[in-house]
PDB file of N, CA and C in Angstrom:
ATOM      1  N   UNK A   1      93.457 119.108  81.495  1.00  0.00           N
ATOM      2  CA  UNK A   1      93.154 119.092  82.903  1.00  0.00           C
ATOM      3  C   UNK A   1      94.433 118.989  83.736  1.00  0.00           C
ATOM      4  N   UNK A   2      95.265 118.430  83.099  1.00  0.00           N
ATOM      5  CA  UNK A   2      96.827 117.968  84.139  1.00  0.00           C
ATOM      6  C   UNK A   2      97.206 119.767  84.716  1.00  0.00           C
ATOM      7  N   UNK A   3      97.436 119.888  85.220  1.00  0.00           N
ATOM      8  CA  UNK A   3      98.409 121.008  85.554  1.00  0.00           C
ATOM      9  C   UNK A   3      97.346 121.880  86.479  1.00  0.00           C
ATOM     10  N   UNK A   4      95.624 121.993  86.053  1.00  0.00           N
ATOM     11  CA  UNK A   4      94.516 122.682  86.866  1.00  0.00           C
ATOM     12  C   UNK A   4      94.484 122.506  88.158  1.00  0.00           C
ATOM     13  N   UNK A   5      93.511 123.510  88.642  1.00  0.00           N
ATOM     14  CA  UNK A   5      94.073 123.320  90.071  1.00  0.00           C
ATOM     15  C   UNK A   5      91.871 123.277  90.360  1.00  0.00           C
ATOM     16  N   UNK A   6      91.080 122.423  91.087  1.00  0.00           N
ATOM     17  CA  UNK A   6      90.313 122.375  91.300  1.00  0.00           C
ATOM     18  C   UNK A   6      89.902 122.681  92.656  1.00  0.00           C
ATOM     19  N   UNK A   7      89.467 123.826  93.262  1.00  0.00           N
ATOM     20  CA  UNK A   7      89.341 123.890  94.480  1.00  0.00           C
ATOM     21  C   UNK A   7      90.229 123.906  95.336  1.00  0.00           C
ATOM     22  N   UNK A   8      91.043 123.362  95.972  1.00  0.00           N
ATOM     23  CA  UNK A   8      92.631 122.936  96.583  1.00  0.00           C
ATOM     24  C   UNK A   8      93.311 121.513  96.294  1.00  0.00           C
ATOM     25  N   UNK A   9      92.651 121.205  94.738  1.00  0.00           N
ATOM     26  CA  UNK A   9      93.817 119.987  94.265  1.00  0.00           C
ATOM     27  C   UNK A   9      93.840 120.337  92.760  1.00  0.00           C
ATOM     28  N   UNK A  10      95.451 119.970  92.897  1.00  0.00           N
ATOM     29  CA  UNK A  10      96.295 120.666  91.623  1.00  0.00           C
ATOM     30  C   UNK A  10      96.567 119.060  90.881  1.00  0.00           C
ATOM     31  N   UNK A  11      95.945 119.023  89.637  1.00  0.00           N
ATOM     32  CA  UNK A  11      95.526 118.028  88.711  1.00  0.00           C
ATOM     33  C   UNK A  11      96.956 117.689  88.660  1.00  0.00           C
ATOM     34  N   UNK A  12      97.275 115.679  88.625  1.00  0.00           N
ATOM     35  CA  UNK A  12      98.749 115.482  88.219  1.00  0.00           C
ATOM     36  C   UNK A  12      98.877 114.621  87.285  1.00  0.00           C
ATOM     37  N   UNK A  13      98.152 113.890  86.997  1.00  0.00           N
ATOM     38  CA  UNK A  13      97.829 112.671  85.872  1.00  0.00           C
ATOM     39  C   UNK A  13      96.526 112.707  86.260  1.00  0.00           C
ATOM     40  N   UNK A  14      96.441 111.734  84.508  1.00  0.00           N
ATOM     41  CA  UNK A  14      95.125 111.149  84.228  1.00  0.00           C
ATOM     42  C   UNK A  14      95.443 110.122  84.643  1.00  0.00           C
ATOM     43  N   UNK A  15      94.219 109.057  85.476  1.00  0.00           N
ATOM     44  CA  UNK A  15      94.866 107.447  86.003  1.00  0.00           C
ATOM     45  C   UNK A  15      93.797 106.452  84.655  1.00  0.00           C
ATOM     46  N   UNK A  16      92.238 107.253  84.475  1.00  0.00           N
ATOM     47  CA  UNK A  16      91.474 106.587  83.732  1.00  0.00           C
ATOM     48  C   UNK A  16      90.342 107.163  83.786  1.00  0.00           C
ATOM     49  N   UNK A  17      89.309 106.823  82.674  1.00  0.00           N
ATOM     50  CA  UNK A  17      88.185 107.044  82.413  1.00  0.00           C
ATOM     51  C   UNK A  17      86.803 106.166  82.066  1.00  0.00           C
ATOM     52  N   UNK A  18      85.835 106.392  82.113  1.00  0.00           N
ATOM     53  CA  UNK A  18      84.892 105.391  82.169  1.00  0.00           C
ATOM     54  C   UNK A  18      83.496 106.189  81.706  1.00  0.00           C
ATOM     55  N   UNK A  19      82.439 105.207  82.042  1.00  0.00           N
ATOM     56  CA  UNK A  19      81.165 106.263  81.843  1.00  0.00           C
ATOM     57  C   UNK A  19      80.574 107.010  82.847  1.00  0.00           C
ATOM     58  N   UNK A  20      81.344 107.183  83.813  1.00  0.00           N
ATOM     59  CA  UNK A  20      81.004 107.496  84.680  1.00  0.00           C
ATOM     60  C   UNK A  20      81.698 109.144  84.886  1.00  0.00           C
ATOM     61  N   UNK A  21      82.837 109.022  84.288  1.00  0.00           N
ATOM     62  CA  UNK A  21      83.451 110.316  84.461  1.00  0.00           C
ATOM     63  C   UNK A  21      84.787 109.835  84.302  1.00  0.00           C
ATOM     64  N   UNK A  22      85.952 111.004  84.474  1.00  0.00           N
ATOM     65  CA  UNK A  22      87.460 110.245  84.570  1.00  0.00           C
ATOM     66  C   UNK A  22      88.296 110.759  86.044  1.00  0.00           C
ATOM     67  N   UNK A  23      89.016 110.082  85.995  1.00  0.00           N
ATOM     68  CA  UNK A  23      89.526 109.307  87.673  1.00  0.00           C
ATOM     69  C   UNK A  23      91.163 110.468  87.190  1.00  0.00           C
ATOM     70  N   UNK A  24      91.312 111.212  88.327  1.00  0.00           N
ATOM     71  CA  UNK A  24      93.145 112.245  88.523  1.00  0.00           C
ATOM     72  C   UNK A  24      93.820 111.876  89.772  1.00  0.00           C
ATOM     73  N   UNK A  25      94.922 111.663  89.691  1.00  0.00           N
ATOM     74  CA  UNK A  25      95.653 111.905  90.315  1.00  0.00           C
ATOM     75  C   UNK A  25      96.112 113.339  90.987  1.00  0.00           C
ATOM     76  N   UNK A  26      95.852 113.562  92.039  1.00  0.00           N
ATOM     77  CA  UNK A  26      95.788 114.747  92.489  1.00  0.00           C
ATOM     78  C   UNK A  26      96.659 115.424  93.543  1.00  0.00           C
ATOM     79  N   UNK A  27      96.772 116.459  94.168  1.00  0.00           N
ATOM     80  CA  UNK A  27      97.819 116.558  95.411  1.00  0.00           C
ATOM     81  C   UNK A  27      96.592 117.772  95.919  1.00  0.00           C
ATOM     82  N   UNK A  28      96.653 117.373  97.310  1.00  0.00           N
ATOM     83  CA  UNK A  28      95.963 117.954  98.217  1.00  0.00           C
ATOM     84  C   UNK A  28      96.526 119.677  98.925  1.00  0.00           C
ATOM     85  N   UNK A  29      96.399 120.676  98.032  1.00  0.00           N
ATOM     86  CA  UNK A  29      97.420 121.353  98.740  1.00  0.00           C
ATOM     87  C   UNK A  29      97.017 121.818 100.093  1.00  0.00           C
ATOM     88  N   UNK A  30      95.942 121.492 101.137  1.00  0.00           N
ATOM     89  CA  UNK A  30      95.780 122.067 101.796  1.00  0.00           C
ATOM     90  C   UNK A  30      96.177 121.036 102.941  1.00  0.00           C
ATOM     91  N   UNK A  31      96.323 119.521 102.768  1.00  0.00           N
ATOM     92  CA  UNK A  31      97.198 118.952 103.834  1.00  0.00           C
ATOM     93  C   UNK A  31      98.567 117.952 103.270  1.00  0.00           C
ATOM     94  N   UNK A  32      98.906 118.599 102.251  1.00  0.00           N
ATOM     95  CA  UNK A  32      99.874 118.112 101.419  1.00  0.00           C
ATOM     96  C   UNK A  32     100.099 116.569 101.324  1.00  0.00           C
ATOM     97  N   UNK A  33      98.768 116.308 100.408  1.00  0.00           N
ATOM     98  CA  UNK A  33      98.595 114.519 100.201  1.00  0.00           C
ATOM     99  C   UNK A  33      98.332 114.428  98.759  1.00  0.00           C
ATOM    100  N   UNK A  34      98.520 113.196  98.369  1.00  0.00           N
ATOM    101  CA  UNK A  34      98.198 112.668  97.138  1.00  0.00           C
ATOM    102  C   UNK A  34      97.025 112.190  97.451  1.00  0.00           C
ATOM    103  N   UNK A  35      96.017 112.263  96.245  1.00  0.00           N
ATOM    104  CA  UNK A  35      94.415 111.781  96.641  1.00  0.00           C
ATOM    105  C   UNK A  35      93.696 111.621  95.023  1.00  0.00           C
ATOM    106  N   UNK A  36      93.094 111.128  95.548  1.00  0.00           N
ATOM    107  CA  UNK A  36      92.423 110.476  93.383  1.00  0.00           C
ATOM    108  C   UNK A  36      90.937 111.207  93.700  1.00  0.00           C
ATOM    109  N   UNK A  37      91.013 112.099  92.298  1.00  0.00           N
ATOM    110  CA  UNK A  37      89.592 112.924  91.948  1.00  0.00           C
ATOM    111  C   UNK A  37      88.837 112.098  91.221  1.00  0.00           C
ATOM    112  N   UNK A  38      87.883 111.824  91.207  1.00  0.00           N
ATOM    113  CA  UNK A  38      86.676 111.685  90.231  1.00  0.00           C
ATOM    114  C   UNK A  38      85.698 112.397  89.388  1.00  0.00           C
ATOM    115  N   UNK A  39      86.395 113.129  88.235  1.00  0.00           N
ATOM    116  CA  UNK A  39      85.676 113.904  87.690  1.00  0.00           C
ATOM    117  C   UNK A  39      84.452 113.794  87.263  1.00  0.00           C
ATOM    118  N   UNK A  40      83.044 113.879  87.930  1.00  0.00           N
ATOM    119  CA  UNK A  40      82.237 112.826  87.198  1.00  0.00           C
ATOM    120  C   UNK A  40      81.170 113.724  85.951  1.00  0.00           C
ATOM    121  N   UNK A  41      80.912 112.773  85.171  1.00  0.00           N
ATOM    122  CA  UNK A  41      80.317 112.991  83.778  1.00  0.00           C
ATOM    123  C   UNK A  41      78.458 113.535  84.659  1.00  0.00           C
ATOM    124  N   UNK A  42      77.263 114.363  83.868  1.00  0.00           N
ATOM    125  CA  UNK A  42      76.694 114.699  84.164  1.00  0.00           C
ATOM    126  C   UNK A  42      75.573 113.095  84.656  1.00  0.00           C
ATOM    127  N   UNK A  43      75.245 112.620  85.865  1.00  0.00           N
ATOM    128  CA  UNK A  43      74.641 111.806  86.253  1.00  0.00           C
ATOM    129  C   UNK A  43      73.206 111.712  86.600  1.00  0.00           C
ATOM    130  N   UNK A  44      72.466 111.436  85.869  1.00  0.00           N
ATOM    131  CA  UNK A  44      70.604 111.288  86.431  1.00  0.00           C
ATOM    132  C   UNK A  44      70.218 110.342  86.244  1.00  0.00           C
ATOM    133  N   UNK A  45      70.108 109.189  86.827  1.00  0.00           N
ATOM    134  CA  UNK A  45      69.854 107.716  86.393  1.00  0.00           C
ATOM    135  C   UNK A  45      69.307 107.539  88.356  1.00  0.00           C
ATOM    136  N   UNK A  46      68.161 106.676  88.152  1.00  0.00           N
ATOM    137  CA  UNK A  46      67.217 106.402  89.431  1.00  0.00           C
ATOM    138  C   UNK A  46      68.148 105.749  90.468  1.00  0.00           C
ATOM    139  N   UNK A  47      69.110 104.607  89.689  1.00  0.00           N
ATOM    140  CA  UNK A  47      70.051 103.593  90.733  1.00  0.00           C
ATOM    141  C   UNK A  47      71.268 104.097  91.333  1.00  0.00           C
ATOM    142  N   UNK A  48      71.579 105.939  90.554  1.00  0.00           N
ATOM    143  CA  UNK A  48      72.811 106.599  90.871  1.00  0.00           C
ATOM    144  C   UNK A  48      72.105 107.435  92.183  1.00  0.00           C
ATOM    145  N   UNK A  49      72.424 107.439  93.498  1.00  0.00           N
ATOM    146  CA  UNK A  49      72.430 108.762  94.227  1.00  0.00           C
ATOM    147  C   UNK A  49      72.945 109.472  93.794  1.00  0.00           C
ATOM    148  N   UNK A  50      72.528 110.680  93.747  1.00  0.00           N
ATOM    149  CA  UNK A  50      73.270 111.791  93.736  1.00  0.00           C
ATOM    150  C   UNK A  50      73.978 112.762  94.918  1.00  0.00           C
ATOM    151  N   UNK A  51      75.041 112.856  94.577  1.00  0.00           N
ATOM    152  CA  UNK A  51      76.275 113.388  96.258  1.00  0.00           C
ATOM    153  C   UNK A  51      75.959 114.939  96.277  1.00  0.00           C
ATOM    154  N   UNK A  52      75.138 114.786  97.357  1.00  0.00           N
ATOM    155  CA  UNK A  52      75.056 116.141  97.630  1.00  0.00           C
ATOM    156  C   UNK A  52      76.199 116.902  98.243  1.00  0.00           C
ATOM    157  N   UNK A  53      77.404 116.057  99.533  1.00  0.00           N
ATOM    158  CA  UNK A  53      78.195 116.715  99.862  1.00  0.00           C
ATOM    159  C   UNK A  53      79.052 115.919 100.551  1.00  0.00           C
ATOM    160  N   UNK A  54      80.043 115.957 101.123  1.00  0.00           N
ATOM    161  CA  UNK A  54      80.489 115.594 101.830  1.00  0.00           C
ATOM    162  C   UNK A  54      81.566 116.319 102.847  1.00  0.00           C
ATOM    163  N   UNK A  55      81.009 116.373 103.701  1.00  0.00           N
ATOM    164  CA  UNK A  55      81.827 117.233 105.193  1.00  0.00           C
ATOM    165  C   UNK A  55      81.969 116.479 106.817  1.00  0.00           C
ATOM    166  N   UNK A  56      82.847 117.183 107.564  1.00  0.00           N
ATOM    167  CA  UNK A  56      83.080 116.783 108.787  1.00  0.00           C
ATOM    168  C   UNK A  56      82.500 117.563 109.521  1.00  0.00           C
ATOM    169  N   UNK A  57      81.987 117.167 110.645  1.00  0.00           N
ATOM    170  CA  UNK A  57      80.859 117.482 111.743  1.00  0.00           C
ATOM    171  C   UNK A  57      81.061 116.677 113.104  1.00  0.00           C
ATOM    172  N   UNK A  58      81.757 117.549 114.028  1.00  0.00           N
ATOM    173  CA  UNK A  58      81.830 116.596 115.285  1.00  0.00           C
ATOM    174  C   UNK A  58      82.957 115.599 115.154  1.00  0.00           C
ATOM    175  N   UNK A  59      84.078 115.593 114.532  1.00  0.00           N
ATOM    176  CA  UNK A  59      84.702 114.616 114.324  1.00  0.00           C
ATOM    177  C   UNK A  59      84.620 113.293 113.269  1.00  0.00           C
ATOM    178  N   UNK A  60      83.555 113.429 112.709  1.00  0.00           N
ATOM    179  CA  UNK A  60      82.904 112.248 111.760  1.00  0.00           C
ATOM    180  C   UNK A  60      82.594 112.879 110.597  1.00  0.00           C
ATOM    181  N   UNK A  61      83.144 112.063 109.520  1.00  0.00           N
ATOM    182  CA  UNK A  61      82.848 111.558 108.279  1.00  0.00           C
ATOM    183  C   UNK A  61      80.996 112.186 107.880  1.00  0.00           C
ATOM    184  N   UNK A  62      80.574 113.107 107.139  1.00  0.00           N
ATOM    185  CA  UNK A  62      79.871 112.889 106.623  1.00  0.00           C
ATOM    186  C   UNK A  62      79.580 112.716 104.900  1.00  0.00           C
ATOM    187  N   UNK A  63      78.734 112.090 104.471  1.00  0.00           N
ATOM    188  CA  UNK A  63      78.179 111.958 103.217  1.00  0.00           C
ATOM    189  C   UNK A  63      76.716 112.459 103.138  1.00  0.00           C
ATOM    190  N   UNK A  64      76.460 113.176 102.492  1.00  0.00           N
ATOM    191  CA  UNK A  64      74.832 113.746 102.148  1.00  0.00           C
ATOM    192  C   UNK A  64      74.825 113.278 100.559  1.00  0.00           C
ATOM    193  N   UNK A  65      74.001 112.784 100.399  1.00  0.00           N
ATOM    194  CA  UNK A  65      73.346 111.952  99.322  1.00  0.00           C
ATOM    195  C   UNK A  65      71.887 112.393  99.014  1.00  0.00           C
ATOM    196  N   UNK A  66      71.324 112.340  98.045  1.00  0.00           N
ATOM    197  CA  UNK A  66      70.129 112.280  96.939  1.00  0.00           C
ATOM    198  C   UNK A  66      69.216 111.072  97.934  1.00  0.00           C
ATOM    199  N   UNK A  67      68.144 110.919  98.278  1.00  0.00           N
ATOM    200  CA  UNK A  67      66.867 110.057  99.493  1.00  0.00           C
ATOM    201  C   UNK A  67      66.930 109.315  97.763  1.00  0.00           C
ATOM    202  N   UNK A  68      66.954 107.482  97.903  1.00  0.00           N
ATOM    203  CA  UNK A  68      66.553 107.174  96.664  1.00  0.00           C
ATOM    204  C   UNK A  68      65.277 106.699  97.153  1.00  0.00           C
ATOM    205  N   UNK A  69      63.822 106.402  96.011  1.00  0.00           N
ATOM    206  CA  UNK A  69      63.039 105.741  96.491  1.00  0.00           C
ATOM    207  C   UNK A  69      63.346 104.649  96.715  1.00  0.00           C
ATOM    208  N   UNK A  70      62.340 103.892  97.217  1.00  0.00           N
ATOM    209  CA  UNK A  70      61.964 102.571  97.263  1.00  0.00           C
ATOM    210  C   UNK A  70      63.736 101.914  98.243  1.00  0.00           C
ATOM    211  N   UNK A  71      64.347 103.143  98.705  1.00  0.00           N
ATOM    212  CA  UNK A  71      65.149 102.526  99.179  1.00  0.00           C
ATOM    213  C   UNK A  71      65.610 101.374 100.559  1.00  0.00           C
ATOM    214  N   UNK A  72      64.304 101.319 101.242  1.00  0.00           N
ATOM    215  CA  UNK A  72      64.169 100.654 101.885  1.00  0.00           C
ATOM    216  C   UNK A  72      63.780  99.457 102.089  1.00  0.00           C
ATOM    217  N   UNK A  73      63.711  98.032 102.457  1.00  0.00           N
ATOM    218  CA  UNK A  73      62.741  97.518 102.588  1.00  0.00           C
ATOM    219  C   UNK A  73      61.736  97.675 103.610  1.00  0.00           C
ATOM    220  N   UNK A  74      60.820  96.533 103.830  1.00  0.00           N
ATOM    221  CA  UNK A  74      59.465  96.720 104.729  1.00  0.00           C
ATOM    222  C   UNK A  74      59.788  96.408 105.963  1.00  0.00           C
ATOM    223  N   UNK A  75      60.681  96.278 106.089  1.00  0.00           N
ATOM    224  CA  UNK A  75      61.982  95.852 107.603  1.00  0.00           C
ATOM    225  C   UNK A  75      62.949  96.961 107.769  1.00  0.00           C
ATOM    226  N   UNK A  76      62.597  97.976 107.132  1.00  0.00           N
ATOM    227  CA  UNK A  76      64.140  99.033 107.749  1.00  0.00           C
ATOM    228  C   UNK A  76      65.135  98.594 106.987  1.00  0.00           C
ATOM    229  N   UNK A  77      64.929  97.246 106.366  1.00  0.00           N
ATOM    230  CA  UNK A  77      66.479  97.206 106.005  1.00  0.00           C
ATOM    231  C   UNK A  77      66.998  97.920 104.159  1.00  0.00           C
ATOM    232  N   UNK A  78      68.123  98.777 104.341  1.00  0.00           N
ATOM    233  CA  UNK A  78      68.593  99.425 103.345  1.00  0.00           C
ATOM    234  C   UNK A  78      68.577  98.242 102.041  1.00  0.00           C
ATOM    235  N   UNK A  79      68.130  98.709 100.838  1.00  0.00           N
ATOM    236  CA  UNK A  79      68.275  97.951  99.997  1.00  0.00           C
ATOM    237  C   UNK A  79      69.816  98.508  99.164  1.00  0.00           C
ATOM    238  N   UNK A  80      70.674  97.468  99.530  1.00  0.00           N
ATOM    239  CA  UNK A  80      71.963  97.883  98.735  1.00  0.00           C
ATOM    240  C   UNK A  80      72.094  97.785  97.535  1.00  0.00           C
ATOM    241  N   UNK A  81      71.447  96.744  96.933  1.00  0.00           N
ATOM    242  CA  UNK A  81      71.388  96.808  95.478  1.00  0.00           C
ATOM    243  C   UNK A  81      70.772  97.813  94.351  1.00  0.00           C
ATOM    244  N   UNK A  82      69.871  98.375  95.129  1.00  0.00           N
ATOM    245  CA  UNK A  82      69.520  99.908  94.806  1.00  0.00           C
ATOM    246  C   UNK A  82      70.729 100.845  94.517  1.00  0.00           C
ATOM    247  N   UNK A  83      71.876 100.734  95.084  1.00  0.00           N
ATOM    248  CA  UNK A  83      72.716 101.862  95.645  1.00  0.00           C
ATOM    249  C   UNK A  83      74.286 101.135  95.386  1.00  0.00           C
ATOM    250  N   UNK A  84      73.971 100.441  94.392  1.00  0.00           N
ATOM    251  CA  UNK A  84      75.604  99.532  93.586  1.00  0.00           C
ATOM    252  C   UNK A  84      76.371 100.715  93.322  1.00  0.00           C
ATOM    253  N   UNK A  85      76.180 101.353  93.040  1.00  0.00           N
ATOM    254  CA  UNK A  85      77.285 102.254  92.275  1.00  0.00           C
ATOM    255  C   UNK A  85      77.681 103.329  93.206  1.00  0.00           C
ATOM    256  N   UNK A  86      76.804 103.693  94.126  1.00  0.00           N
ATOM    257  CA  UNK A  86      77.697 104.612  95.428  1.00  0.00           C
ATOM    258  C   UNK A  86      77.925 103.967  96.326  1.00  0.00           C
ATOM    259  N   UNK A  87      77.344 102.920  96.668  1.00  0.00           N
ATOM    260  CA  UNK A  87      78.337 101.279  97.632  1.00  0.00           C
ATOM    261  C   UNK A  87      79.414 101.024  96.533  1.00  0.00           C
ATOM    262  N   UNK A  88      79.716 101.060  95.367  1.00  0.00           N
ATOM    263  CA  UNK A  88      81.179 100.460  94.921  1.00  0.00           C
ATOM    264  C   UNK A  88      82.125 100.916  94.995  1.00  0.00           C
ATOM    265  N   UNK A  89      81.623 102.655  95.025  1.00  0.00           N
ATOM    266  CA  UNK A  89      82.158 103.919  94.854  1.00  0.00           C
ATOM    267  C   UNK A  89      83.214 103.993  96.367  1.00  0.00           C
ATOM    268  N   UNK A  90      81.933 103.873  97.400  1.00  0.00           N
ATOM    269  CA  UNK A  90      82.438 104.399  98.707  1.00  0.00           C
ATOM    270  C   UNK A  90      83.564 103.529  99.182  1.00  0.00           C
ATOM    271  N   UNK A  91      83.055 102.025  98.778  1.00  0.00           N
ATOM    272  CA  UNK A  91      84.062 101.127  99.206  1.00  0.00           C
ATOM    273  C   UNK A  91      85.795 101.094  99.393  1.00  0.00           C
ATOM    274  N   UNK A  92      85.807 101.710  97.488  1.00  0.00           N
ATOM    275  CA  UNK A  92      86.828 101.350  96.825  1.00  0.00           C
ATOM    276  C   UNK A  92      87.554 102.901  96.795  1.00  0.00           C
ATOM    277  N   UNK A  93      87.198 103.760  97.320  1.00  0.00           N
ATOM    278  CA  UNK A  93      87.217 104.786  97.085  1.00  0.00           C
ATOM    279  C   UNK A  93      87.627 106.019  98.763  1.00  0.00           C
ATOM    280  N   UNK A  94      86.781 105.602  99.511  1.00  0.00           N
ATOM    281  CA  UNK A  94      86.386 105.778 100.873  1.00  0.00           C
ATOM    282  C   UNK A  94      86.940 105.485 102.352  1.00  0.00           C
ATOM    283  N   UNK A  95      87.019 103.888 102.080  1.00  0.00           N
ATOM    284  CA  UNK A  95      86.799 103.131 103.259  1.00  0.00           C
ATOM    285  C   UNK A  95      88.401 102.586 103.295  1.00  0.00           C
TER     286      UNK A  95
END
């Protein structure tokens, strides 16, 4: 993978791997940045969203995601613990 070029990032190291997929070091050639890929392994598990996309619209950040069930509670309020692994993701990753 080192040397590939994925879309507009040209693979530079491996940083690590997991079960989730493995993590590159990357260079952005289209605004000339360093940025970490997440190659991820094939994912279908109920507690994983699945990333439908992510784009800019209007100036803002979007994420399109997989609707999980039961993701709500009976109050509107988002159940995060449903959604550990793309809340750990976005956090550490994202924000």
């Amino acid at each position: 993978m080192i040397g590939t070029t994925l879309s507009h990032y040209r693979i530079t190291e491996k940083l690590g791997a997991g079960g989730m997929g493995e993590v590159y070091r990357a260079e952005d050639t289209n605004l000339d940045r360093q940025v970490a890929i997440k190659v991820l392994a094939s994912l279908n598990h109920p507690e994983i969203a699945a990333i439908h996309g992510l784009e800019e619209a209007g100036g803002k950040g979007l994420l399109c995601a997989g609707l999980m069930r039961r993701q709500w509670d009976n109050k509107g309020n988002i159940l995060w613990r449903k959604m550990k692994h793309l809340k750990g993701w976005m956090s550490s990753s994202m924000m």
